[in-house]
N, C-alpha and C. Protein backbone atom coordinates (compact mmCIF):
# COMPACT_ATOMS: atom_id res chain seq x y z
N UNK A 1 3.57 -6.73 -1.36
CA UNK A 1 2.71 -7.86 -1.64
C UNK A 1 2.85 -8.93 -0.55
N UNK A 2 3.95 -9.17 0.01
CA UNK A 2 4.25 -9.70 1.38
C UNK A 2 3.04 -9.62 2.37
N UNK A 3 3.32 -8.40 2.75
CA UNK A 3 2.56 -8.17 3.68
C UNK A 3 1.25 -8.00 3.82
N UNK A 4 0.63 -8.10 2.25
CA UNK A 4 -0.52 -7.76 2.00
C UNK A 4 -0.81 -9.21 2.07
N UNK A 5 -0.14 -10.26 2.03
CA UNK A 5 -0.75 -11.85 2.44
C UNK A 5 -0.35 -12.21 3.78
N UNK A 6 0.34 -11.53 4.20
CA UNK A 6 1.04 -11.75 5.68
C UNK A 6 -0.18 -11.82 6.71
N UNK A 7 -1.00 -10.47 6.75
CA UNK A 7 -1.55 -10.05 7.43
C UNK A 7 -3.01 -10.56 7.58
N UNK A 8 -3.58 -11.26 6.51
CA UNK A 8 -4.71 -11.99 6.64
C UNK A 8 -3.92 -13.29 7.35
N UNK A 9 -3.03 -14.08 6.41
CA UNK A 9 -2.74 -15.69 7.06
C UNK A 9 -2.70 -15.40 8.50
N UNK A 10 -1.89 -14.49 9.11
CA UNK A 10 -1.43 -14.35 10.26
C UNK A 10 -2.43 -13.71 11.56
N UNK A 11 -3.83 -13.26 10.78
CA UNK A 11 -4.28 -12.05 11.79
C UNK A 11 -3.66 -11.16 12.45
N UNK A 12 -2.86 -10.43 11.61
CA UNK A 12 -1.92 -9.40 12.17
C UNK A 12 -2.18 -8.24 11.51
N UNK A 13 -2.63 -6.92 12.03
CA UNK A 13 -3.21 -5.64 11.18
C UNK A 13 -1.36 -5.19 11.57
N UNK A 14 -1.28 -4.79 9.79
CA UNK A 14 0.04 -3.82 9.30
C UNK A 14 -0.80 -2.34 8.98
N UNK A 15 0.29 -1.42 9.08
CA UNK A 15 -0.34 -0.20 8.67
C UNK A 15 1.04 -0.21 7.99
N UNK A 16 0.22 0.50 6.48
CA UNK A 16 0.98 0.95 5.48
C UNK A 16 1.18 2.06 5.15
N UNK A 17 2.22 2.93 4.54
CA UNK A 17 1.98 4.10 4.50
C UNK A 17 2.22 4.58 3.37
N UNK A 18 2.18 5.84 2.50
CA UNK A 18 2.71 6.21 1.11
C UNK A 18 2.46 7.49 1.00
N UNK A 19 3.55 8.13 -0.14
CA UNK A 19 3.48 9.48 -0.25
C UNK A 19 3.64 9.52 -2.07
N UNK A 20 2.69 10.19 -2.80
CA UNK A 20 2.73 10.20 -4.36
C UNK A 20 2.93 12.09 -4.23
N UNK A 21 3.95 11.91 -4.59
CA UNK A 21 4.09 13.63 -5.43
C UNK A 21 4.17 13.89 -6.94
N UNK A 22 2.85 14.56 -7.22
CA UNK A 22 2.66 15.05 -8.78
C UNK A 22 3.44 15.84 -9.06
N UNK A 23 4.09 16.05 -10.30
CA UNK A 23 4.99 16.74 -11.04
C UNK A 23 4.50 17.50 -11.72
N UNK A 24 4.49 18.53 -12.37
CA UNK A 24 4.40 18.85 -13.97
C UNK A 24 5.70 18.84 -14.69
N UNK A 25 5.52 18.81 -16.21
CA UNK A 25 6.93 18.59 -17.06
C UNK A 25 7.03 20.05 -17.21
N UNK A 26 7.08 20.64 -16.90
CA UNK A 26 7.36 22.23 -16.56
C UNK A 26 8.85 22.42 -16.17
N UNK A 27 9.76 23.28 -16.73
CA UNK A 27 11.03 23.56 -16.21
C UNK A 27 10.97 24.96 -15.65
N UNK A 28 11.09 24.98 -14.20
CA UNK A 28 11.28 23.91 -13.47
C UNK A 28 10.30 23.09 -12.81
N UNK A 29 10.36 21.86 -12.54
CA UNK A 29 8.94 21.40 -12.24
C UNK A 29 7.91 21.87 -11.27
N UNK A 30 6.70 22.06 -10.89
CA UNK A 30 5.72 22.18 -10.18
C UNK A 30 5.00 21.13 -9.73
N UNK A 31 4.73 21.43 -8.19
CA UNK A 31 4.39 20.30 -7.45
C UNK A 31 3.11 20.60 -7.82
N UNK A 32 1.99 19.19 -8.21
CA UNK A 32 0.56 19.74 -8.71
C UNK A 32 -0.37 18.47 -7.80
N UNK A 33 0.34 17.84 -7.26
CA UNK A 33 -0.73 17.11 -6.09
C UNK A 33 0.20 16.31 -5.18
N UNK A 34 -0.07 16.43 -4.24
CA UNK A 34 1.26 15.61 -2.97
C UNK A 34 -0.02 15.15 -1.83
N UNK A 35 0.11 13.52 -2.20
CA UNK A 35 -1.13 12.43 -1.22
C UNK A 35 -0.29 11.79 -0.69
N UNK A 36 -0.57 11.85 1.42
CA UNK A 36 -0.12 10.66 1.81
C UNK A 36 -1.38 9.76 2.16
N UNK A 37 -0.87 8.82 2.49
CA UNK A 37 -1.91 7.56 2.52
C UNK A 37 -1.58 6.84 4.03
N UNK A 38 -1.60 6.76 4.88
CA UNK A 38 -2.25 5.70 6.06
C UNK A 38 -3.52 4.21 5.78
N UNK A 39 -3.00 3.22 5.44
CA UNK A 39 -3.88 2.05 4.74
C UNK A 39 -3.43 0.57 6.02
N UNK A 40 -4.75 0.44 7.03
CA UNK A 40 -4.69 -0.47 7.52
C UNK A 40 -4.81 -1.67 7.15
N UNK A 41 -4.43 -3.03 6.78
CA UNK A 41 -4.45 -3.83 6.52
C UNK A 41 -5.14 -5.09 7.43
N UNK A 42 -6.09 -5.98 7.25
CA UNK A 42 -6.31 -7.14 8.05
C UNK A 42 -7.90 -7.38 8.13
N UNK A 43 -8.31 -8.80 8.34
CA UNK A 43 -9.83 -9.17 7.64
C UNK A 43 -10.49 -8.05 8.15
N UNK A 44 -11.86 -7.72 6.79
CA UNK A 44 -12.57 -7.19 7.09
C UNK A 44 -12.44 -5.66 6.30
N UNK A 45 -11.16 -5.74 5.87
CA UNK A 45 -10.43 -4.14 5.40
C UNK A 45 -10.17 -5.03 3.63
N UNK A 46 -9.90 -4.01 2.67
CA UNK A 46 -9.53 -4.37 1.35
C UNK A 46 -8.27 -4.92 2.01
N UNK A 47 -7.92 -5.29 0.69
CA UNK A 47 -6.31 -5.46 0.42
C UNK A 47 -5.98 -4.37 -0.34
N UNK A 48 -4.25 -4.49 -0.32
CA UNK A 48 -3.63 -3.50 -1.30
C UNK A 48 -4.37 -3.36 -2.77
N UNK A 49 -4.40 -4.22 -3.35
CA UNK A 49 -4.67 -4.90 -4.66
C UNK A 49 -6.30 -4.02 -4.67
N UNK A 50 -6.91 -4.68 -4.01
CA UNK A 50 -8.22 -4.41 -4.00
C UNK A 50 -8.71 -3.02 -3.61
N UNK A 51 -7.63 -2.51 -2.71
CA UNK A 51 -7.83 -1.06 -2.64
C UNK A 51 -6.97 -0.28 -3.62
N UNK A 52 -6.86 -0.33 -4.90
CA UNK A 52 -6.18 -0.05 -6.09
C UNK A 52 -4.42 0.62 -5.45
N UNK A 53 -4.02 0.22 -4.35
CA UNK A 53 -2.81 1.25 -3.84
C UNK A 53 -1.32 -0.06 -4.25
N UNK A 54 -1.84 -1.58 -4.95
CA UNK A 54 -0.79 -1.94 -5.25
C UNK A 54 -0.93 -2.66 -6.76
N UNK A 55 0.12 -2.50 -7.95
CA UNK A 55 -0.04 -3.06 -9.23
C UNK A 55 0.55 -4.43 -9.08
N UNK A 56 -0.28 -5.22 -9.19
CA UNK A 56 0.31 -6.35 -9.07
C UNK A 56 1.72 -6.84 -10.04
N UNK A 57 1.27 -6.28 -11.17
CA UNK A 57 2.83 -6.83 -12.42
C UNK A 57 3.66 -5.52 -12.08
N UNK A 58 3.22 -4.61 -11.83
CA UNK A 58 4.69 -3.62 -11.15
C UNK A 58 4.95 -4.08 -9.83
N UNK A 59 4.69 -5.10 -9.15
CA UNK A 59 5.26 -5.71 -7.97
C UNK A 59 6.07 -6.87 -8.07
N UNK A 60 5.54 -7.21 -9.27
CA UNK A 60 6.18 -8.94 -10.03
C UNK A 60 7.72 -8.22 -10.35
N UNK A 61 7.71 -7.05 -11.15
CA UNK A 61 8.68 -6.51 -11.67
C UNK A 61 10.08 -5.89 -10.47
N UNK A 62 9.63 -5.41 -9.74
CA UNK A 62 10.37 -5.04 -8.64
C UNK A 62 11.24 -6.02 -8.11
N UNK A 63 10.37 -7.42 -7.91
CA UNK A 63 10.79 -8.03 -7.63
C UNK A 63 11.57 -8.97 -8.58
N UNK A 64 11.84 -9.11 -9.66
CA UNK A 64 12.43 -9.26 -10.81
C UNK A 64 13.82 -8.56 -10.63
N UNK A 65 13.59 -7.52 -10.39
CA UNK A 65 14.69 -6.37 -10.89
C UNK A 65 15.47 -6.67 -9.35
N UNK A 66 14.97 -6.79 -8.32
CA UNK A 66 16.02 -7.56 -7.44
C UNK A 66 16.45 -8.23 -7.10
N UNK A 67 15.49 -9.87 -7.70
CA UNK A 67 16.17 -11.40 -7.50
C UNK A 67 16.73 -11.56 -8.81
N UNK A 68 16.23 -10.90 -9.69
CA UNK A 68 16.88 -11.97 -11.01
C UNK A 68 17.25 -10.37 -12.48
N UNK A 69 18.35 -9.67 -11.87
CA UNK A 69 18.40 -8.19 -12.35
C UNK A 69 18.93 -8.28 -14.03
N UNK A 70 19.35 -9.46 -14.52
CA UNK A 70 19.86 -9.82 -15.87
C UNK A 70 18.01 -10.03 -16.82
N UNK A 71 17.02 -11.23 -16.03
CA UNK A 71 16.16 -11.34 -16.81
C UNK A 71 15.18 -10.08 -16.98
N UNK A 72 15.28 -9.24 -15.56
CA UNK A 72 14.47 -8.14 -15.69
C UNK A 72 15.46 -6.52 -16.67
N UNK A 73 16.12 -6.83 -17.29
CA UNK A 73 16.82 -5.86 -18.00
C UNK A 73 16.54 -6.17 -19.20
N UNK A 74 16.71 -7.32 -19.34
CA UNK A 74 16.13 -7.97 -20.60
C UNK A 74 14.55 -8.07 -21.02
N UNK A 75 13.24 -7.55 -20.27
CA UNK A 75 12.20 -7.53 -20.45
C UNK A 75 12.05 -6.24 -20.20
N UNK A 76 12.64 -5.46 -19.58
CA UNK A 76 12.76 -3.78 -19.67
C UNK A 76 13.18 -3.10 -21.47
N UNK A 77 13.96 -4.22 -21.60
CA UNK A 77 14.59 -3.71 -22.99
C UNK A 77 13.39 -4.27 -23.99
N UNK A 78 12.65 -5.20 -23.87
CA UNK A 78 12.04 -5.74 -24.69
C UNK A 78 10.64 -4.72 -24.83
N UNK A 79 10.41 -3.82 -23.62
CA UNK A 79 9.35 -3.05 -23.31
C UNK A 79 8.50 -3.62 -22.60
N UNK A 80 8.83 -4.84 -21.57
CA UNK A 80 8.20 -5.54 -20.83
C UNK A 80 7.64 -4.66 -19.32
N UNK A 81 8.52 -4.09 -19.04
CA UNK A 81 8.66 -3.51 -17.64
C UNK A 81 7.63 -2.24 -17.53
N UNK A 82 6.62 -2.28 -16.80
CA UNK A 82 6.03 -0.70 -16.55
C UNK A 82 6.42 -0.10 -15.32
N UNK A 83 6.06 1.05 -15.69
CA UNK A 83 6.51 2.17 -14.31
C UNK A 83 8.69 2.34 -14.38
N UNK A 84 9.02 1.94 -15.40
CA UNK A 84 10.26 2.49 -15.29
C UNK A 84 10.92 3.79 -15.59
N UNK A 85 11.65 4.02 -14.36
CA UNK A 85 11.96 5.43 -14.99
C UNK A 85 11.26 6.28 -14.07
N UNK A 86 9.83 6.53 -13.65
CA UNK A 86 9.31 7.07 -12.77
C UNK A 86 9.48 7.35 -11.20
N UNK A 87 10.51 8.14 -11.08
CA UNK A 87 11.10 8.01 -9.31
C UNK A 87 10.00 9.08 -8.64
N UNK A 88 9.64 9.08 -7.44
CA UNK A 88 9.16 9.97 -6.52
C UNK A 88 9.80 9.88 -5.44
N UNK A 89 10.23 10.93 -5.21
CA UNK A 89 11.32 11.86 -4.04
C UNK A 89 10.21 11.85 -3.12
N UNK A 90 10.51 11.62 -1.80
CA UNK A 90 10.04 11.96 -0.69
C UNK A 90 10.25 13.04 0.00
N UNK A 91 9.83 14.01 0.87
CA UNK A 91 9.93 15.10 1.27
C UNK A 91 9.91 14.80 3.20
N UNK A 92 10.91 15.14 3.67
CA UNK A 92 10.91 14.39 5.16
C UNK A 92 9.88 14.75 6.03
N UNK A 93 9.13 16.37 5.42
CA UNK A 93 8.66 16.63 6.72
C UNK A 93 6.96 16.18 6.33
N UNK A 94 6.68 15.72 5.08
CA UNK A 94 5.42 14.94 4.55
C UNK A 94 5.72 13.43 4.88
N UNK A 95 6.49 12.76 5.21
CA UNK A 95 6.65 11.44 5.62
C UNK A 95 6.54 11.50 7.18
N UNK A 96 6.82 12.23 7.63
CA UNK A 96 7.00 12.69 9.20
C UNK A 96 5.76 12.42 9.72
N UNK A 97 4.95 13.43 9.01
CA UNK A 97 3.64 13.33 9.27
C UNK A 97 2.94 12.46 8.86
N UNK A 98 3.32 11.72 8.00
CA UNK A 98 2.32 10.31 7.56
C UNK A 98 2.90 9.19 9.07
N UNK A 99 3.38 9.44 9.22
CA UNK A 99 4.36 8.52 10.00
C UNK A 99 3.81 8.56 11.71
N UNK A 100 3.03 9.72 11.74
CA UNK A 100 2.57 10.34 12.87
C UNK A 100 1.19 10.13 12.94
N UNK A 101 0.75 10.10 11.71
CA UNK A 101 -0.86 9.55 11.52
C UNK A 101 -1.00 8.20 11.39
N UNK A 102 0.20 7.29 11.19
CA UNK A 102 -0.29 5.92 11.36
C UNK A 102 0.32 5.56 12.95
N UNK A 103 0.73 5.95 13.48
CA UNK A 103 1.29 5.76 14.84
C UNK A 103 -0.58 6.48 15.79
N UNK A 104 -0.79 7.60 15.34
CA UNK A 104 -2.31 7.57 16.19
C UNK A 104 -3.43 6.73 15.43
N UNK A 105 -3.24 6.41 14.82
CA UNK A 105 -4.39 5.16 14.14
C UNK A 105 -4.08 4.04 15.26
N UNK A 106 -2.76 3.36 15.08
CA UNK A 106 -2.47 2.39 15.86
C UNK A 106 -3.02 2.71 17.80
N UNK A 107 -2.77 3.87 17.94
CA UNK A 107 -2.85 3.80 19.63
C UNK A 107 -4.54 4.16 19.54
N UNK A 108 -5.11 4.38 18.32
CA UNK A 108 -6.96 4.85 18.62
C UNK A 108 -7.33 3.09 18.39
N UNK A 109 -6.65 2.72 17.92
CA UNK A 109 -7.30 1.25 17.81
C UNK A 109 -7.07 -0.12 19.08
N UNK A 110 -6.09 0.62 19.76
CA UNK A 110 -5.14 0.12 21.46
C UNK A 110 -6.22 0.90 22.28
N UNK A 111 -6.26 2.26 22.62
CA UNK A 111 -6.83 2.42 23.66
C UNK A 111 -8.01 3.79 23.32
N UNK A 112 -8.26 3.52 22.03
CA UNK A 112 -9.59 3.97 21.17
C UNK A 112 -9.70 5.78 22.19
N UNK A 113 -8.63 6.76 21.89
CA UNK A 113 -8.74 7.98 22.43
C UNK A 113 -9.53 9.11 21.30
N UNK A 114 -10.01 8.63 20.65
CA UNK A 114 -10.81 9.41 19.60
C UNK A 114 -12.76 8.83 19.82
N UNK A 115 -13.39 9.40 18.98
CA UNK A 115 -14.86 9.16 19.44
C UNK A 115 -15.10 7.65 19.14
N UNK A 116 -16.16 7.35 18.70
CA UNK A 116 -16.56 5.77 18.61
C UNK A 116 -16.03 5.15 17.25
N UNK A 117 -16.42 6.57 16.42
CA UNK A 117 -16.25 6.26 14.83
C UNK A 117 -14.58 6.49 14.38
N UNK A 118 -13.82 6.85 15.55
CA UNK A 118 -12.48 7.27 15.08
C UNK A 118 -11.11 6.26 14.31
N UNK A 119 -11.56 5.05 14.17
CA UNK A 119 -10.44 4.23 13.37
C UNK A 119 -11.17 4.62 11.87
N UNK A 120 -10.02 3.99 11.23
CA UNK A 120 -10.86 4.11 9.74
C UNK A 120 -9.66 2.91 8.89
N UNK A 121 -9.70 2.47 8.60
CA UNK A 121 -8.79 1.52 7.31
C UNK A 121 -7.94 2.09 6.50
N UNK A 122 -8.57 3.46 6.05
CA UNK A 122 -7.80 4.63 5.05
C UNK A 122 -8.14 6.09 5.39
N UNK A 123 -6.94 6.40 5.35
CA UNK A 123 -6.79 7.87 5.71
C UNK A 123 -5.97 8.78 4.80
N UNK A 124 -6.99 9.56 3.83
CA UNK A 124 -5.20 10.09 2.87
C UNK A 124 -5.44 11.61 2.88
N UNK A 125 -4.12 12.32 3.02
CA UNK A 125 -4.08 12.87 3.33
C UNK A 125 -3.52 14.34 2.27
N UNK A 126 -4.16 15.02 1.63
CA UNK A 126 -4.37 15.93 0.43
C UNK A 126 -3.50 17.12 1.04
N UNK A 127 -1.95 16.97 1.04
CA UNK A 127 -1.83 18.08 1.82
C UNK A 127 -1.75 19.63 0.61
N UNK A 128 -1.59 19.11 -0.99
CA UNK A 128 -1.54 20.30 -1.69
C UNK A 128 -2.86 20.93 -1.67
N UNK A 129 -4.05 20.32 -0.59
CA UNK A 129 -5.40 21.18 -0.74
C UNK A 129 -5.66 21.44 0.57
N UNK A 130 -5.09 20.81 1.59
CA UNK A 130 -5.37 21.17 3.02
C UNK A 130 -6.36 20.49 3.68
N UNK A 131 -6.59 18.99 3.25
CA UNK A 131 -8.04 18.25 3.63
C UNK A 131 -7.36 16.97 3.59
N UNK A 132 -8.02 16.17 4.35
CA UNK A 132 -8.29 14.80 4.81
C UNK A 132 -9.45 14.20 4.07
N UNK A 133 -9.23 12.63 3.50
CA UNK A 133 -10.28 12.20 3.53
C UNK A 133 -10.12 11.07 4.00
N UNK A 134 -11.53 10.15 3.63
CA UNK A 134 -11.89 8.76 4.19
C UNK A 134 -12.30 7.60 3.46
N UNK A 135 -11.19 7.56 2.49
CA UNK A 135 -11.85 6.59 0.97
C UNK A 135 -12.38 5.42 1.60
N UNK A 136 -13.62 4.42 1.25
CA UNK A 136 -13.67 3.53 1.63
C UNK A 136 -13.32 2.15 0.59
N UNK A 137 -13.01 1.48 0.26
CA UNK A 137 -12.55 0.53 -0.13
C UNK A 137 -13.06 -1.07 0.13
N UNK A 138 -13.46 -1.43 -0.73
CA UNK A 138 -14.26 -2.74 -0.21
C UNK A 138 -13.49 -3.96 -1.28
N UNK A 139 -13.30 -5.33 -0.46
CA UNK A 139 -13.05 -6.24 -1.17
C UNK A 139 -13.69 -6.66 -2.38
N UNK A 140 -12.69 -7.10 -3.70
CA UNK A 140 -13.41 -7.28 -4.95
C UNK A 140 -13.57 -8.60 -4.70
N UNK A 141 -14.93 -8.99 -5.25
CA UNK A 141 -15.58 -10.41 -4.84
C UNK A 141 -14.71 -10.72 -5.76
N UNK A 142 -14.33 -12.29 -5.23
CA UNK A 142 -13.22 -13.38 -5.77
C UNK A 142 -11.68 -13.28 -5.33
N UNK A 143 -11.44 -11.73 -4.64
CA UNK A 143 -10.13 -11.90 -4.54
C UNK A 143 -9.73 -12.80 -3.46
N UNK A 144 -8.47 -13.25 -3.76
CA UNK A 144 -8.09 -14.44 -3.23
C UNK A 144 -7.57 -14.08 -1.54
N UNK A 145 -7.49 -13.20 -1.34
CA UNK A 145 -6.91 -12.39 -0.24
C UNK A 145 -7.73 -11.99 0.76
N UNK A 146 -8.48 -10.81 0.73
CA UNK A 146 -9.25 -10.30 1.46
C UNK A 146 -10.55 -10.26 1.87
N UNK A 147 -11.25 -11.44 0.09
CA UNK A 147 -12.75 -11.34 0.54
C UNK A 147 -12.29 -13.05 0.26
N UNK A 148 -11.89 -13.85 1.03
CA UNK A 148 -11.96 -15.32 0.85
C UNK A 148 -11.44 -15.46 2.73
N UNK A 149 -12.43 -15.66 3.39
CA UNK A 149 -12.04 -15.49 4.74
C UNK A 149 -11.36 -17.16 5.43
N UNK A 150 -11.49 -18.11 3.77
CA UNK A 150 -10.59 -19.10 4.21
C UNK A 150 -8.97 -19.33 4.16
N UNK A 151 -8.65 -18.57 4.12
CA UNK A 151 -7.23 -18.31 4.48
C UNK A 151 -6.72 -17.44 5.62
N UNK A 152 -7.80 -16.53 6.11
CA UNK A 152 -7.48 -15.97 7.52
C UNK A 152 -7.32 -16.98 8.62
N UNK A 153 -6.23 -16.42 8.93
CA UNK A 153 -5.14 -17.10 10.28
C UNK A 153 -5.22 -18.48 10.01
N UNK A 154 -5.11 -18.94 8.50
CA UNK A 154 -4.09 -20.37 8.60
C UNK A 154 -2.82 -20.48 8.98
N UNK A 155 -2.12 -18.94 8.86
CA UNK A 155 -0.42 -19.30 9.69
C UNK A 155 0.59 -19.87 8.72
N UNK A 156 1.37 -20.84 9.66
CA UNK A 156 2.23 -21.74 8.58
C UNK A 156 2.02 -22.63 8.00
N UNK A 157 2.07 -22.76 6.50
CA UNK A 157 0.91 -23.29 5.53
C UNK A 157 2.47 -23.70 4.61
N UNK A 158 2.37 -24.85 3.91
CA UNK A 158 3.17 -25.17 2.71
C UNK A 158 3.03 -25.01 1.68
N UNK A 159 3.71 -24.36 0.70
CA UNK A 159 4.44 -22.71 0.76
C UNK A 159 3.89 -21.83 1.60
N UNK A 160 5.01 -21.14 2.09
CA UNK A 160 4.54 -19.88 3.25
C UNK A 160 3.52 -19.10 2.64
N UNK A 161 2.73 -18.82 3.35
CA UNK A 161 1.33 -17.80 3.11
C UNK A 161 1.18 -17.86 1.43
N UNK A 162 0.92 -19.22 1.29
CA UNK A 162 0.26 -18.86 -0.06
C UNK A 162 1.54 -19.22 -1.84
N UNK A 163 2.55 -19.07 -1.01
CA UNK A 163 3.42 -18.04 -2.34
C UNK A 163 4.07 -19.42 -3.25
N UNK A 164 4.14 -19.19 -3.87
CA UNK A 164 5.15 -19.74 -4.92
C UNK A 164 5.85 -18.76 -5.27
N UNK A 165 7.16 -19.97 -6.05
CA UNK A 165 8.15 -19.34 -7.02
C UNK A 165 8.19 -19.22 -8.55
């Protein structure tokens, strides 16, 4: 969520990356969908939020569970907390390659070695089917982030980019 406000205040494109591996409850389990994701960030592109790839109260929570780990145990217990419990294992040689596709995003957007149409904002990558796609993602009118172009490259602002505590 940082960086997903970082990068408008600042005019600075981040590339993000992610890997979701499907399970089945099958003993022993079966891998039933494995997506990486390449997600450029910066005006003009969604945001996390807006490109559905971040939960905002499972980000509140994370961050709970590492500044303040007594109140977030206590709203875990209360049944406050979602997404607990749910780990996904990474696999090195599927991160490798996500890792390799946002590194040529970055140099097609430096010295553009692909055709005209070759950047893209999102790139995910279906490797349990063997295909690429090109989701497009558009800012949700009102969000405060990505479709409000008055906060691009204000910089250092009181509170930093936006944030409260």
């Amino acid at each position: 969520m940082f960086l997903n406000r970082f990068t408008y205040y600042y005019l600075t494109q981040v590339v993000d990356i992610g890997l979701a591996i499907d399970v089945s409850d099958a003993d022993p389990p079966e891998i039933e969908a494995m997506d990486g994701r390449v997600t450029v960030l910066g005006p003009d592109n969604a945001c996390l939020v807006c490109a559905e790839l971040v939960e905002p109260e499972i980000a509140r929570a994370e961050a709970m569970k590492r500044d303040h780990p007594d109140d977030y145990e206590k709203l875990k217990h209360e049944a406050y907390v979602v997404g607990e419990g749910n780990p996904a294992p990474a696999v090195v040689t599927f991160t490798t390659e996500l890792a390799c596709m946002a590194v040529n995003e970055m140099l097609q957007r430096t010295v553009g070695f692909r055709a005209v149409e070759g950047s893209a904002p999102n790139r995910v990558r279906k490797f349990h089917l063997c295909e690429d796609r090109r989701p497009g993602y558009k800012p949700r009118s009102g969000c405060r982030i990505c479709d409000d172009d008055g906060l691009w490259g204000r910089g250092d602002i009181d509170p930093f980019i936006g944030r409260v505590s």
